[in-house]
C-alpha atoms as a PDB file:
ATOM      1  CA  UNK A   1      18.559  11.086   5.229  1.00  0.00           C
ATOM      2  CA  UNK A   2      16.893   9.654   1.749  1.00  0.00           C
ATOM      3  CA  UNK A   3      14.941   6.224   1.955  1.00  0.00           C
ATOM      4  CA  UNK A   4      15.851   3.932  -0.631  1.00  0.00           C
ATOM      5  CA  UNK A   5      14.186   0.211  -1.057  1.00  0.00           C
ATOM      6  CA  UNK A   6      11.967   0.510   1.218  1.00  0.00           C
ATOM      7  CA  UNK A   7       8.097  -0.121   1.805  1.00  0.00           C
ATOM      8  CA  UNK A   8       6.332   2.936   2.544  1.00  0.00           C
ATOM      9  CA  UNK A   9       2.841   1.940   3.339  1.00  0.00           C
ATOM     10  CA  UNK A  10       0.663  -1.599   2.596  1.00  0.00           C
ATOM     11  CA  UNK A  11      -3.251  -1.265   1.826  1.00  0.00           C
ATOM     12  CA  UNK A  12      -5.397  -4.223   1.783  1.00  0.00           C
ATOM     13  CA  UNK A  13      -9.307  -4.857   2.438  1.00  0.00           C
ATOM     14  CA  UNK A  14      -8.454  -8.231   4.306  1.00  0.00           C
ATOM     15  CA  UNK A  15      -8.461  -7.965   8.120  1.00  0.00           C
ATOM     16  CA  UNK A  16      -6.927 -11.409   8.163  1.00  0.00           C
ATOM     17  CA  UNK A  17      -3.751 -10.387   6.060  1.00  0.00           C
ATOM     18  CA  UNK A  18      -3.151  -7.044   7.082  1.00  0.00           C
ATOM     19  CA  UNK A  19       0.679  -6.804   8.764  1.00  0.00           C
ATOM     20  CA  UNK A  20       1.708  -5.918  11.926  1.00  0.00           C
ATOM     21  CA  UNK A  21       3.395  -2.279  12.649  1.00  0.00           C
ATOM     22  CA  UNK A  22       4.110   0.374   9.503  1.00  0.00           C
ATOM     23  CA  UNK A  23       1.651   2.450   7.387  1.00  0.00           C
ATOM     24  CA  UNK A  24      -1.651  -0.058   6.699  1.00  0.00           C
ATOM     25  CA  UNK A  25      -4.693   1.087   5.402  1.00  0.00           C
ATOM     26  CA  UNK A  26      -7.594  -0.937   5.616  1.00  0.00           C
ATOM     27  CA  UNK A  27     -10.420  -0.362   2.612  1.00  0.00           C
ATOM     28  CA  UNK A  28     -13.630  -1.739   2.125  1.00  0.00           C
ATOM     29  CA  UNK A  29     -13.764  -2.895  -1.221  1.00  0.00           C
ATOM     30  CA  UNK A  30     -11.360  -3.505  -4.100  1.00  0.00           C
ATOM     31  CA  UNK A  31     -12.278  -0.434  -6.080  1.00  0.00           C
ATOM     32  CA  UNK A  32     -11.357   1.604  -2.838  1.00  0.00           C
ATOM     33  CA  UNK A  33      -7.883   0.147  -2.500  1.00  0.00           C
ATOM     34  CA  UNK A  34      -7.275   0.411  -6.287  1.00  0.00           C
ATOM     35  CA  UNK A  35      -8.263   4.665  -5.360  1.00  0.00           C
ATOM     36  CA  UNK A  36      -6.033   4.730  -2.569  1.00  0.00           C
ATOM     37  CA  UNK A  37      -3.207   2.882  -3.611  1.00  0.00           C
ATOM     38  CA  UNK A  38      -2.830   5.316  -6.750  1.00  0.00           C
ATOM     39  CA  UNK A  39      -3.313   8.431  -4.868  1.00  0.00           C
ATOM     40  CA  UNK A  40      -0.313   7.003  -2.540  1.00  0.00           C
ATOM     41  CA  UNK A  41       1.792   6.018  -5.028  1.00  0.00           C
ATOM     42  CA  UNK A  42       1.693  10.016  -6.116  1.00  0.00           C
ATOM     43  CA  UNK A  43       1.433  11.465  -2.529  1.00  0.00           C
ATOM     44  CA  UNK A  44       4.485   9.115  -1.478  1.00  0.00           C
ATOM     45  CA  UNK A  45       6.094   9.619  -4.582  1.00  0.00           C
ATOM     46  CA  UNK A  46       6.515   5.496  -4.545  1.00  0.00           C
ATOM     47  CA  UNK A  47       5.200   3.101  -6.904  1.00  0.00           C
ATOM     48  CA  UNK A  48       2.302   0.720  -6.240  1.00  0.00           C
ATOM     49  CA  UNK A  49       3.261  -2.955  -6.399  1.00  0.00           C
ATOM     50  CA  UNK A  50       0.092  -5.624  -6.365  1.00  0.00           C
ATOM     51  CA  UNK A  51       1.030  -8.368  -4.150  1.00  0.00           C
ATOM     52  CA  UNK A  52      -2.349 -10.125  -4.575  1.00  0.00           C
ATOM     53  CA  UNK A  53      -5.857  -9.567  -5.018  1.00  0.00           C
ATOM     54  CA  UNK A  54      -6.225  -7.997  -1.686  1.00  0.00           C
ATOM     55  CA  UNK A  55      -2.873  -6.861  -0.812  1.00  0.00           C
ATOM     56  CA  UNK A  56      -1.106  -3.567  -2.204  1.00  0.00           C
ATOM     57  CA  UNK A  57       2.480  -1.940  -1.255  1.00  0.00           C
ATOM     58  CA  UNK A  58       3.659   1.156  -1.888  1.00  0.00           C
ATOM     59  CA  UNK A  59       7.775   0.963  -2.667  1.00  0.00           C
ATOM     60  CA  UNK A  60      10.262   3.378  -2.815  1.00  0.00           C
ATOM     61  CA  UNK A  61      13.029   2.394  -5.228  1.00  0.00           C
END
């Protein structure tokens, strides 16, 4: 099976906006989910979309 357009994992450092059920990681600080949303991006083989200042997805197109 091959996943197309879909969202792989989320990363965000705001307990109040993280979503319910999938692949979430919770950082402390900006700088750490800038770190760990590129080293998903290449792990995942995705691409890293910035939904907001505290809010990250990895896609796969």
């Amino acid at each position: 099976m091959i996943l197309e357009k879909v969202i792989l994992a989320a990363i965000t450092n705001s307990v109040n906006k993280v979503p319910v059920g999938g692949n979430v990681f919770v950082c402390d600080s900006k700088e750490e989910m800038d770190k760990v949303a590129a080293e998903l991006e290449a792990i995942l083989d995705g691409i890293a979309h910035k939904l907001s200042n505290d809010v990250y997805i990895i896609v796969k197109h």
